[in-house]
PDB file of N, CA and C in Angstrom:
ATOM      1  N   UNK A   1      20.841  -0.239  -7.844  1.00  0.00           N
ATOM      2  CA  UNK A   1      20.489  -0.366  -9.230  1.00  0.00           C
ATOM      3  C   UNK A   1      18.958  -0.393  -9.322  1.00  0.00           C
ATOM      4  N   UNK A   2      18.923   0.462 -10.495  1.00  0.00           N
ATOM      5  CA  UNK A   2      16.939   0.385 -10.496  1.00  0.00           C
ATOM      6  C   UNK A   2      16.721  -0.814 -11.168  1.00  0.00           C
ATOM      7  N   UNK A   3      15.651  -1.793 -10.813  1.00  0.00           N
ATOM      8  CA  UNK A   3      15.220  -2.447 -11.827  1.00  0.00           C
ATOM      9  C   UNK A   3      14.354  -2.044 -12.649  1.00  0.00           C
ATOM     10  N   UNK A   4      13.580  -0.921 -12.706  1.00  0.00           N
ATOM     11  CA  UNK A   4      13.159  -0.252 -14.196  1.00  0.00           C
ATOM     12  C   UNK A   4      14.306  -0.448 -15.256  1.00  0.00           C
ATOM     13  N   UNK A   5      14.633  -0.093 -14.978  1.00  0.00           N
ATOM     14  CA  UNK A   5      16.179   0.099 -16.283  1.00  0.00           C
ATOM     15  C   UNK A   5      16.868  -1.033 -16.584  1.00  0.00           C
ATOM     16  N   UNK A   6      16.402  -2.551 -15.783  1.00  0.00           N
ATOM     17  CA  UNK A   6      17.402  -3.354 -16.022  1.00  0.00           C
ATOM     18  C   UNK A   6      16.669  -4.128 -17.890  1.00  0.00           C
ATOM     19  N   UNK A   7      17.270  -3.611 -18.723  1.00  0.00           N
ATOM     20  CA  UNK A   7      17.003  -4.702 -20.160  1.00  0.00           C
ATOM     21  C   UNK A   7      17.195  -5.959 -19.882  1.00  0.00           C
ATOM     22  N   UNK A   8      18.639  -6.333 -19.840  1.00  0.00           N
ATOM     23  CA  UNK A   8      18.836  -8.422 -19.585  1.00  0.00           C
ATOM     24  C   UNK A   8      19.452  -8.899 -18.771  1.00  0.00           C
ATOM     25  N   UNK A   9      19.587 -10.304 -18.208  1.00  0.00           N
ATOM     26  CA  UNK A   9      20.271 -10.560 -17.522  1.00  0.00           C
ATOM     27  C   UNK A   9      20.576 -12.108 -17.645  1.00  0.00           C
ATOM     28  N   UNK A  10      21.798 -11.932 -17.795  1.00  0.00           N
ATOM     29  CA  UNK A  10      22.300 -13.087 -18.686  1.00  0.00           C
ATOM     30  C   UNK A  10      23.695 -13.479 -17.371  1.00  0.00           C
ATOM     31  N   UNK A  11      23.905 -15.242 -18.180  1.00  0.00           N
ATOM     32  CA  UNK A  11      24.776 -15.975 -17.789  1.00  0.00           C
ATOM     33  C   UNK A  11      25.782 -16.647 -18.705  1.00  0.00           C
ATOM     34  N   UNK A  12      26.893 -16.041 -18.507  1.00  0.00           N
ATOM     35  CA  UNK A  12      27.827 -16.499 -19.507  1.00  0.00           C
ATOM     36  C   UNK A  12      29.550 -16.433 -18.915  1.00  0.00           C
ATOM     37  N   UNK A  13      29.788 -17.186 -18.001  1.00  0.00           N
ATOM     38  CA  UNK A  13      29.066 -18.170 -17.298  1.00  0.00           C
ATOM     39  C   UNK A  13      29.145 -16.999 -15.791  1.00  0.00           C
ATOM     40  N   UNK A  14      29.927 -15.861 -15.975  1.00  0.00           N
ATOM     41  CA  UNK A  14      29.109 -14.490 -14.932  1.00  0.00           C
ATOM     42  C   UNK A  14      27.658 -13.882 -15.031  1.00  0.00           C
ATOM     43  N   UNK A  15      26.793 -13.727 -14.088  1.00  0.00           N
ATOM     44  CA  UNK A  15      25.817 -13.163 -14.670  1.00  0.00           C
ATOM     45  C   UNK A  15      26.145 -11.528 -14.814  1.00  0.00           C
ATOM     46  N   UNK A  16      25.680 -10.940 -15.812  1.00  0.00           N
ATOM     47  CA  UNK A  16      25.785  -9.947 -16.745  1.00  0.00           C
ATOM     48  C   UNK A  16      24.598  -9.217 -16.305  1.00  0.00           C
ATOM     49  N   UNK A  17      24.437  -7.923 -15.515  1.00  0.00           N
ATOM     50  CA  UNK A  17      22.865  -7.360 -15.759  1.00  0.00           C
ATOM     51  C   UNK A  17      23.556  -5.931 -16.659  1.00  0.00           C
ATOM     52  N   UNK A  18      22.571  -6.169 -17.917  1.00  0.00           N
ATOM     53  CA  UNK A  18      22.631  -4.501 -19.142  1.00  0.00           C
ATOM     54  C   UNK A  18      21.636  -4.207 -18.961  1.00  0.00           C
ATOM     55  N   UNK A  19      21.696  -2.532 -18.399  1.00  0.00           N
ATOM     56  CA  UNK A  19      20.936  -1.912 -18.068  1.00  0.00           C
ATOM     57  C   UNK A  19      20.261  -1.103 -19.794  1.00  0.00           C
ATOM     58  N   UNK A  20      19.442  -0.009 -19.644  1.00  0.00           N
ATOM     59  CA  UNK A  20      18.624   0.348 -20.927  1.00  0.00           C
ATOM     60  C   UNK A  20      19.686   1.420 -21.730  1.00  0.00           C
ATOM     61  N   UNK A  21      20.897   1.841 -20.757  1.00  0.00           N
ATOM     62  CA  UNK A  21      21.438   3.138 -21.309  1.00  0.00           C
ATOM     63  C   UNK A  21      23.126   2.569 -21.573  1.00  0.00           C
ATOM     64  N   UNK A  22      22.508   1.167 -21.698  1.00  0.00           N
ATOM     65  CA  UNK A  22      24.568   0.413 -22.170  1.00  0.00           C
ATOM     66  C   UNK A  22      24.766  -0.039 -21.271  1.00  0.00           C
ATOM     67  N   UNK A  23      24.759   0.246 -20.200  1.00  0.00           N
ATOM     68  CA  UNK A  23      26.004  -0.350 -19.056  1.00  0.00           C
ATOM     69  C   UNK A  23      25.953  -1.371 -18.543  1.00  0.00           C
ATOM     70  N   UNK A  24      26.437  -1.757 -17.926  1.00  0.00           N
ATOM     71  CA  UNK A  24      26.557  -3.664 -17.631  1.00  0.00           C
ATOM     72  C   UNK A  24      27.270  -3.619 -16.703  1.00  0.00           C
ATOM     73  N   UNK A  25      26.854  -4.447 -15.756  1.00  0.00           N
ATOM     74  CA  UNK A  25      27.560  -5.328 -14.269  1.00  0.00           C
ATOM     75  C   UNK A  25      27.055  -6.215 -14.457  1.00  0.00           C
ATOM     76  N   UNK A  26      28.266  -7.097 -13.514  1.00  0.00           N
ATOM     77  CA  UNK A  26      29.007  -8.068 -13.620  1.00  0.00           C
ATOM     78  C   UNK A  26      28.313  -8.236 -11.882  1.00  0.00           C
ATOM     79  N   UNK A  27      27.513  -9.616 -11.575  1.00  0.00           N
ATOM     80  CA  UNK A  27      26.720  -9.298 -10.252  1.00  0.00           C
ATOM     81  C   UNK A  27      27.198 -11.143  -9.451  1.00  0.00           C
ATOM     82  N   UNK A  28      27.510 -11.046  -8.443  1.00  0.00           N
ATOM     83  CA  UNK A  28      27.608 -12.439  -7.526  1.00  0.00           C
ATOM     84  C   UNK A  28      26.339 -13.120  -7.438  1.00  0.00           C
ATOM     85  N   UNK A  29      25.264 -12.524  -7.711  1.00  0.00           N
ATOM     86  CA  UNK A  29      23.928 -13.644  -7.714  1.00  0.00           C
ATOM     87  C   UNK A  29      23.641 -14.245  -9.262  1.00  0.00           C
ATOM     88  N   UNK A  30      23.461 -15.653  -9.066  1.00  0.00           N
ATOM     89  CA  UNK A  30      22.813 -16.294 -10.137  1.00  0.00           C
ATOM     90  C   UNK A  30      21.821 -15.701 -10.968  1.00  0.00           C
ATOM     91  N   UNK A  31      21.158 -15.592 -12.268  1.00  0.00           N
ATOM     92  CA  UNK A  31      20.536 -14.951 -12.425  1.00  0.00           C
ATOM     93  C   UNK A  31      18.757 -15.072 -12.001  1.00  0.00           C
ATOM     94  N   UNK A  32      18.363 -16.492 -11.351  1.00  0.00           N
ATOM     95  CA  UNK A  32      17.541 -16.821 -11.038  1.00  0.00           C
ATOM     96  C   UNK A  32      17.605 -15.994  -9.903  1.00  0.00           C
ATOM     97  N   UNK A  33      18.413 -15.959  -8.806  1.00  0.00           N
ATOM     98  CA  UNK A  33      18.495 -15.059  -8.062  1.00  0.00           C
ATOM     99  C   UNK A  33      17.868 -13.416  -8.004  1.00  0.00           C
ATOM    100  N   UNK A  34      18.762 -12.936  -9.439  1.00  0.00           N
ATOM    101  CA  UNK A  34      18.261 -11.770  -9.710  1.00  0.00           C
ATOM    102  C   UNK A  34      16.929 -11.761 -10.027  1.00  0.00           C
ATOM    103  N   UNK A  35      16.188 -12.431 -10.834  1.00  0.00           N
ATOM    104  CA  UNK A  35      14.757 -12.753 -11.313  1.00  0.00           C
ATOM    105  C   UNK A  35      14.149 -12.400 -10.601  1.00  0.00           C
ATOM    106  N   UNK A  36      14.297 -13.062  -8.670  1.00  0.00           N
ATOM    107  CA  UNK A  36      13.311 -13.305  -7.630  1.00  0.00           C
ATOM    108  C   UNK A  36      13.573 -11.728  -7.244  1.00  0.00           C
ATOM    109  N   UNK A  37      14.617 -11.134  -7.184  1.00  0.00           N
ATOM    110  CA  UNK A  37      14.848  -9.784  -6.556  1.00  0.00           C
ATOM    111  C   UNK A  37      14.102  -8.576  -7.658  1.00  0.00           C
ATOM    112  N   UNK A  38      14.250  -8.936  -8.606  1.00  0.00           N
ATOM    113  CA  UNK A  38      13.288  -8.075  -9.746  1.00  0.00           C
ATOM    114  C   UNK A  38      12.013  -8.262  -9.463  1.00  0.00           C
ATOM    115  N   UNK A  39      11.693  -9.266  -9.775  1.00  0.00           N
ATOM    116  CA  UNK A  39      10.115  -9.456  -9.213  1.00  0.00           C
ATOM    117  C   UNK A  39       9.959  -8.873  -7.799  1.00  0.00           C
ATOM    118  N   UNK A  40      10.415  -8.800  -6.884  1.00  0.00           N
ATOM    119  CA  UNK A  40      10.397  -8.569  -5.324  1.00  0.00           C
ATOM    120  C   UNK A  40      10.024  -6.723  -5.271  1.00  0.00           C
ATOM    121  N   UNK A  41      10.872  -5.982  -6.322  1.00  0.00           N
ATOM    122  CA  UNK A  41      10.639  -5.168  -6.441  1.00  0.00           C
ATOM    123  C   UNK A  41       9.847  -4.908  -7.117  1.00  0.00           C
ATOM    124  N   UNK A  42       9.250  -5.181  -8.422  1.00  0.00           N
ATOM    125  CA  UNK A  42       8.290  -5.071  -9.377  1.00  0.00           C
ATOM    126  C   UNK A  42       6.999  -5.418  -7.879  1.00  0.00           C
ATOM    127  N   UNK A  43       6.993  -6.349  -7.289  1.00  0.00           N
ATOM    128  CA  UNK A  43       5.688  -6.384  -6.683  1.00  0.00           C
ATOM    129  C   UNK A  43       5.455  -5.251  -5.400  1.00  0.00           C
ATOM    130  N   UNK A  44       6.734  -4.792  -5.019  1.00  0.00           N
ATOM    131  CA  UNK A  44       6.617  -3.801  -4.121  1.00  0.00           C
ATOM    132  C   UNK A  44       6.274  -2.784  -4.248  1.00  0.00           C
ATOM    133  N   UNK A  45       6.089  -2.499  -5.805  1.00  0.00           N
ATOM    134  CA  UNK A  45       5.966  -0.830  -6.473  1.00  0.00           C
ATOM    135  C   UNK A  45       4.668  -1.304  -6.886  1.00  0.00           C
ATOM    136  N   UNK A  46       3.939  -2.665  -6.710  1.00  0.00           N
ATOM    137  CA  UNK A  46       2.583  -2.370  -7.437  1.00  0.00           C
ATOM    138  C   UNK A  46       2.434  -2.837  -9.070  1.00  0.00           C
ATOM    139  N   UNK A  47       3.923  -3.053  -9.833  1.00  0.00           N
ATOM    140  CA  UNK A  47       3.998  -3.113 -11.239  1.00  0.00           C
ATOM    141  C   UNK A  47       3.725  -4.821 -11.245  1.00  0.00           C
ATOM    142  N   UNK A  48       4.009  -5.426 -10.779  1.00  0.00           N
ATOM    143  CA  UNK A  48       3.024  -6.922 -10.291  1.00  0.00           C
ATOM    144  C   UNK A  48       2.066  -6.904  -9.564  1.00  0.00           C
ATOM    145  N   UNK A  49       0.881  -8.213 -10.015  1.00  0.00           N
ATOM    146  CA  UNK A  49       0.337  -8.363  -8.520  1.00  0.00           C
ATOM    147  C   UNK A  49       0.485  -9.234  -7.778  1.00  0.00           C
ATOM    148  N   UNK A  50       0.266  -9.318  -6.206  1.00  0.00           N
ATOM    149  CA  UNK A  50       0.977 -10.179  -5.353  1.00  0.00           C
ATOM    150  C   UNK A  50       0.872 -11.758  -5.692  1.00  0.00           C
ATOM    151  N   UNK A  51       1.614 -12.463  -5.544  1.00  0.00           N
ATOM    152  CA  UNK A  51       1.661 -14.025  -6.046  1.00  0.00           C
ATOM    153  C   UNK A  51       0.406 -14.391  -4.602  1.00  0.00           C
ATOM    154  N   UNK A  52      -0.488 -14.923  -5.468  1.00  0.00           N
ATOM    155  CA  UNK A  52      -1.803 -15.668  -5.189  1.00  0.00           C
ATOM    156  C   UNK A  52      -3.077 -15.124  -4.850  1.00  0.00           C
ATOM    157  N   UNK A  53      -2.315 -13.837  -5.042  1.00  0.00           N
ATOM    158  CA  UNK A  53      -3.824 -12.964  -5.523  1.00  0.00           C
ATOM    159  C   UNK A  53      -4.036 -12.217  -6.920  1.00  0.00           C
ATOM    160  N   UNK A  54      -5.064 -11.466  -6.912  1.00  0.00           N
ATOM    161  CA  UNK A  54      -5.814 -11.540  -7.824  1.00  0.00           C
ATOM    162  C   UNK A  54      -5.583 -10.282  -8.489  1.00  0.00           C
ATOM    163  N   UNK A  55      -5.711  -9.508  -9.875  1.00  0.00           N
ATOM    164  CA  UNK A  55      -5.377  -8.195 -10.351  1.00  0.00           C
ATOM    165  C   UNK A  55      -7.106  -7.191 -10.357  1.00  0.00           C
ATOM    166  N   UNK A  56      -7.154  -6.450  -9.763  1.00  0.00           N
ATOM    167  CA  UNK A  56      -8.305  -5.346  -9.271  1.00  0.00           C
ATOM    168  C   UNK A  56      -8.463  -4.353 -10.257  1.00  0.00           C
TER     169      UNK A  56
END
């Protein structure tokens, strides 16, 4: 799954990730979980900058 595309990710009481084009899964990680894995990727592509440094 790309996380570009992920819109929300919700808990009720499954977490829910809806992507930008409708679709939705139904995922075994908490959504805090997912958060850290979004970010993980957001910082791997550069679209963050690394936690405790600085933006250039």
């Amino acid at each position: 799954m790309n996380a570009l595309y992920i819109e929300t990710v919700e808990e009720f009481p499954d977490t829910t990730i809806s992507l930008t084009d409708g679709k939705k899964y139904i995922v075994l990680e908490k959504s805090a979980e997912v958060a850290k894995k979004i970010e993980s990727f957001y910082r791997s592509v550069q679209l963050m900058p690394q936690a405790g440094g600085e933006e250039t």
